[in-house]
Protein backbone atom coordinates (compact mmCIF):
# COMPACT_ATOMS: atom_id res chain seq x y z
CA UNK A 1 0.00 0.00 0.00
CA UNK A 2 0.95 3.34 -0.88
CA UNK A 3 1.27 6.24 1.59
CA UNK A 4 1.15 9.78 1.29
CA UNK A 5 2.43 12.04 4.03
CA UNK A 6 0.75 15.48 3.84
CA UNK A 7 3.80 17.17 4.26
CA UNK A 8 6.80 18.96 2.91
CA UNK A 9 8.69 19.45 6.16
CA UNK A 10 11.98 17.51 5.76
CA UNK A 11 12.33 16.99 8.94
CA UNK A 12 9.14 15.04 9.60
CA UNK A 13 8.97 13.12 6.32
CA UNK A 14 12.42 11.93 7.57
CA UNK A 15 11.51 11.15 11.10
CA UNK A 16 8.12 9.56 10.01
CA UNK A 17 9.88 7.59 7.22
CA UNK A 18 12.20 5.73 9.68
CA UNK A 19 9.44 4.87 11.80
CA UNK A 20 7.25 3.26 9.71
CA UNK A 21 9.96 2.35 7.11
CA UNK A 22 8.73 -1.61 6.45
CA UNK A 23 5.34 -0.51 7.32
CA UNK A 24 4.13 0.57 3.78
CA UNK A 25 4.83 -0.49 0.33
CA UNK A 26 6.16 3.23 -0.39
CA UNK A 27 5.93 6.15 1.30
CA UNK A 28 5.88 9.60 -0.38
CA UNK A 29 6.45 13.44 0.92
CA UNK A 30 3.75 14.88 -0.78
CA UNK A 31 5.95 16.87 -3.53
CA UNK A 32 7.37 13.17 -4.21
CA UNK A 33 3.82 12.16 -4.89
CA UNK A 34 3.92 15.62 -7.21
CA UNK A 35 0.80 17.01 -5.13
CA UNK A 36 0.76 20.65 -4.52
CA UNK A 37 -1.82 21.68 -1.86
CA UNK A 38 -1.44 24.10 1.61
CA UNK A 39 -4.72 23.09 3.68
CA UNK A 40 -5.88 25.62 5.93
CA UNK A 41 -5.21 24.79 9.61
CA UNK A 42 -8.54 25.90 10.98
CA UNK A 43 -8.67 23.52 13.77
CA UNK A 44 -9.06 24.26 17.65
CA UNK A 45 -6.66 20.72 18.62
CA UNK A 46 -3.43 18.83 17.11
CA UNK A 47 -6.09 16.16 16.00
CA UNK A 48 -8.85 18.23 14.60
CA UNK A 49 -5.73 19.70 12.24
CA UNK A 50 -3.57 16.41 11.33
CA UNK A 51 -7.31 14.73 10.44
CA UNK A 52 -8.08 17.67 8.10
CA UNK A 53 -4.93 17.53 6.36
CA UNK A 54 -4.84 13.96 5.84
CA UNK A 55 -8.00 13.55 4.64
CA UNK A 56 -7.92 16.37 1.67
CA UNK A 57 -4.59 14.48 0.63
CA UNK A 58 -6.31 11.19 0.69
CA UNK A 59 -9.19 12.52 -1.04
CA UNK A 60 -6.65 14.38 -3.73
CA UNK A 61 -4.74 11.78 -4.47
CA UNK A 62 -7.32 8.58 -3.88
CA UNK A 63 -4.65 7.10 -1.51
CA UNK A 64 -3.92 6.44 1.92
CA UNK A 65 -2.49 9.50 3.91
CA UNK A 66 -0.91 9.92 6.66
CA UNK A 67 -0.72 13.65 8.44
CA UNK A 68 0.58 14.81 11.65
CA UNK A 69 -0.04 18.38 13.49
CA UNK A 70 2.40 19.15 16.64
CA UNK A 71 3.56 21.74 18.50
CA UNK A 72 5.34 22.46 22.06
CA UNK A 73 2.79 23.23 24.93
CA UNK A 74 3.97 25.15 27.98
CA UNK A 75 2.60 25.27 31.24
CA UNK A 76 3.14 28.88 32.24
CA UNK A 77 1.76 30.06 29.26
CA UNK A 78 -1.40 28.03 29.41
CA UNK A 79 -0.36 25.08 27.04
CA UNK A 80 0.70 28.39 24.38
CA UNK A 81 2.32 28.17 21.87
CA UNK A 82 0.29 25.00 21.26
CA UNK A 83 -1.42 24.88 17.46
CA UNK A 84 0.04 27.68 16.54
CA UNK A 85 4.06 26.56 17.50
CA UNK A 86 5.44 26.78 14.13
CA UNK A 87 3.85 30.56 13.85
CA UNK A 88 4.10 31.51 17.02
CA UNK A 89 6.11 34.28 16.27
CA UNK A 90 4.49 35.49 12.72
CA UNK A 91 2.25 38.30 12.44
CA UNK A 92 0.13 36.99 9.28
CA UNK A 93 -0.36 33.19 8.27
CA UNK A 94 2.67 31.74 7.52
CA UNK A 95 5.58 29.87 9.69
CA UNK A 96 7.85 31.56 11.38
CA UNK A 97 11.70 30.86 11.56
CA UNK A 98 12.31 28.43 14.18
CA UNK A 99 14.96 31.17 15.62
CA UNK A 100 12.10 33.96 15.80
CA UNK A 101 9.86 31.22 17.66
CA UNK A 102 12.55 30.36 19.96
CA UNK A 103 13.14 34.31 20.86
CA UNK A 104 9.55 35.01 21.75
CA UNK A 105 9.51 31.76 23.90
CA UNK A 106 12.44 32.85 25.98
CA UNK A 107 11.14 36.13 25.91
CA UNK A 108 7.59 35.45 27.41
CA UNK A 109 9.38 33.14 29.78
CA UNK A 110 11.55 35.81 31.03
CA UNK A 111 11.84 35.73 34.86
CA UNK A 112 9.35 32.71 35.14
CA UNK A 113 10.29 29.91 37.56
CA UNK A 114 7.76 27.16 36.18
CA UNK A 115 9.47 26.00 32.85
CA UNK A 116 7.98 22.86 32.39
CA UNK A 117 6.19 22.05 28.84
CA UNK A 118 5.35 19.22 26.73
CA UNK A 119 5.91 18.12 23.10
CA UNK A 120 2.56 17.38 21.60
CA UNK A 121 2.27 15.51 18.25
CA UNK A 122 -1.22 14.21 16.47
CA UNK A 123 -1.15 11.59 14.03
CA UNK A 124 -4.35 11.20 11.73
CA UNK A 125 -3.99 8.44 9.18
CA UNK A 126 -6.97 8.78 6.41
CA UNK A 127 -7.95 5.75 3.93
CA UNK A 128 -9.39 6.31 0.31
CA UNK A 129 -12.96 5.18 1.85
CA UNK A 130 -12.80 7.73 4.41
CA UNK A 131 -11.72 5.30 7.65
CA UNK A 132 -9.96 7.21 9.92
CA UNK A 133 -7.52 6.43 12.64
CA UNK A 134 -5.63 8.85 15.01
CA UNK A 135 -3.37 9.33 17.60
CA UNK A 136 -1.32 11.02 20.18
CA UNK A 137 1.84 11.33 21.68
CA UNK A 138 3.48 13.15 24.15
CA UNK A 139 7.54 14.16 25.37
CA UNK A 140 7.47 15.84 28.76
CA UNK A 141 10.42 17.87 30.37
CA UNK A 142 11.34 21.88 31.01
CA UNK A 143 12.19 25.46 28.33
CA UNK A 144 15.98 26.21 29.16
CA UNK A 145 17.02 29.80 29.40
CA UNK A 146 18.85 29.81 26.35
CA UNK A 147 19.35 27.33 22.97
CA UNK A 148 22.10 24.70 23.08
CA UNK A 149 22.82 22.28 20.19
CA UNK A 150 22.91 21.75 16.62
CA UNK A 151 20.50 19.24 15.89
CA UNK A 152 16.35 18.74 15.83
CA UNK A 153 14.26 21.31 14.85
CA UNK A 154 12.02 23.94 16.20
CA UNK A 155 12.17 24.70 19.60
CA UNK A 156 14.58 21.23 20.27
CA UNK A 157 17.09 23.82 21.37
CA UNK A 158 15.59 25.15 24.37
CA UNK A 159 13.91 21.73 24.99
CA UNK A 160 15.02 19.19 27.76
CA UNK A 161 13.52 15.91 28.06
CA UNK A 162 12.77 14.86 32.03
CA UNK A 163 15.59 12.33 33.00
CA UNK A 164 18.17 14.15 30.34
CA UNK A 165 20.37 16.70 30.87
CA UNK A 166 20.85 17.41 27.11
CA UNK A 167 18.61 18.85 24.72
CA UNK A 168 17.09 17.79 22.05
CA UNK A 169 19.28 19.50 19.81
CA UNK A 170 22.00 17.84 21.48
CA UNK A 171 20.74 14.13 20.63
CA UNK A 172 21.45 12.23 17.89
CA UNK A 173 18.20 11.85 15.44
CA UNK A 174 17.98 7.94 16.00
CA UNK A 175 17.79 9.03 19.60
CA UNK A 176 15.16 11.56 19.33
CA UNK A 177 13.77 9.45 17.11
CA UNK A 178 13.57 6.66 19.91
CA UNK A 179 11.64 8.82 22.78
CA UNK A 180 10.07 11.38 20.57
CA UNK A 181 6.64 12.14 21.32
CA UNK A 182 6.13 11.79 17.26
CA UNK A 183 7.31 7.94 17.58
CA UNK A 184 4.71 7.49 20.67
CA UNK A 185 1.76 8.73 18.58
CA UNK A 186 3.29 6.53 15.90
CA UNK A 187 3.55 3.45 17.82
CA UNK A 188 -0.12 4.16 18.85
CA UNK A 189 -1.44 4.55 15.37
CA UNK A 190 0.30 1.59 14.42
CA UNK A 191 -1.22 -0.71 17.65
CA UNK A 192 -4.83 0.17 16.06
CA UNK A 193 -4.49 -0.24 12.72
């Protein structure tokens, strides 16, 4: 079975790839599949987003797809930037640079004590005949004061894992990949399908 992945993020396709690598006849980024669509991320949750997306892809394209929505959730700030993670720091529509994000999350934390947050990922998996299957996962630890490492993505430099003392950014991908809160909602999908 084919599966689409209603996505162009690099990042993701990569991590999602590896996880269900063996799982799927082939698996396709969606300009691999040569589809060209932005859905509108309307939703009020992680899953009411990763199920729209999925299912205009599957519906596009007549094929299985997969979609994921995710974002980091911190406590102090009332589960913010939640939904809107990768724009958190844009003033219109579009994504933000993952430096600009991690700025106005240090800067709203500024002098606050409570720095625990959680990695939040949705996974909405969308047949041709409309079935539906979704899931969550979750990576729990605390917003440093200020970035350290190379690696992950988004706000993986200011992001500690409970038990670790190094950040995400500081991991290798195989062992992000390993405790990520992507790879939990993942591993759920994949225990109802």
């Amino acid at each position: 079975m084919k599966l689409i992945i209603a996505s162009n993020n690099a990042h993701k396709i990569g991590e999602i790839k590896k996880i269900l690598s063996g799982r799927f006849d082939e698996i396709l980024s969606l300009s691999e599949a040569g589809i060209s669509h932005e859905t509108v991320e309307d939703g009020k949750t992680f899953i009411e987003n990763a199920t729209k997306k999925a299912r205009e892809i599957a519906e596009i394209s007549g094929c299985a797809s997969l979609a994921d929505d995710s974002g980091i959730c911190v406590d102090a700030l009332d589960g913010a930037p939640g939904i809107y993670s990768a724009r958190f720091a844009s003033d219109r529509e579009g994504n933000a640079s993952d430096e600009a994000n991690n700025a106005l999350l240090l800067e709203k934390l500024s002098g606050v004590c409570d720095r625990s947050a959680h990695y939040t990922a949705a996974i909405a998996l969308v047949y041709p005949d409309g079935r539906t299957v979704t899931a969550e996962g979750y990576m729990y630890g605390d917003i440093l004061e200020s970035p350290r490492g190379e690696g992950g993505f988004g706000y993986d430099p200011l992001f500690v894992i409970k038990g670790e003392s190094r950040t995400v950014a500081e991991m290798t991908p195989e062992e992000k990949n390993a405790v990520s809160h992507r790879r939990k909602a993942l591993e759920g999908l994949l225990l109802k399908l």
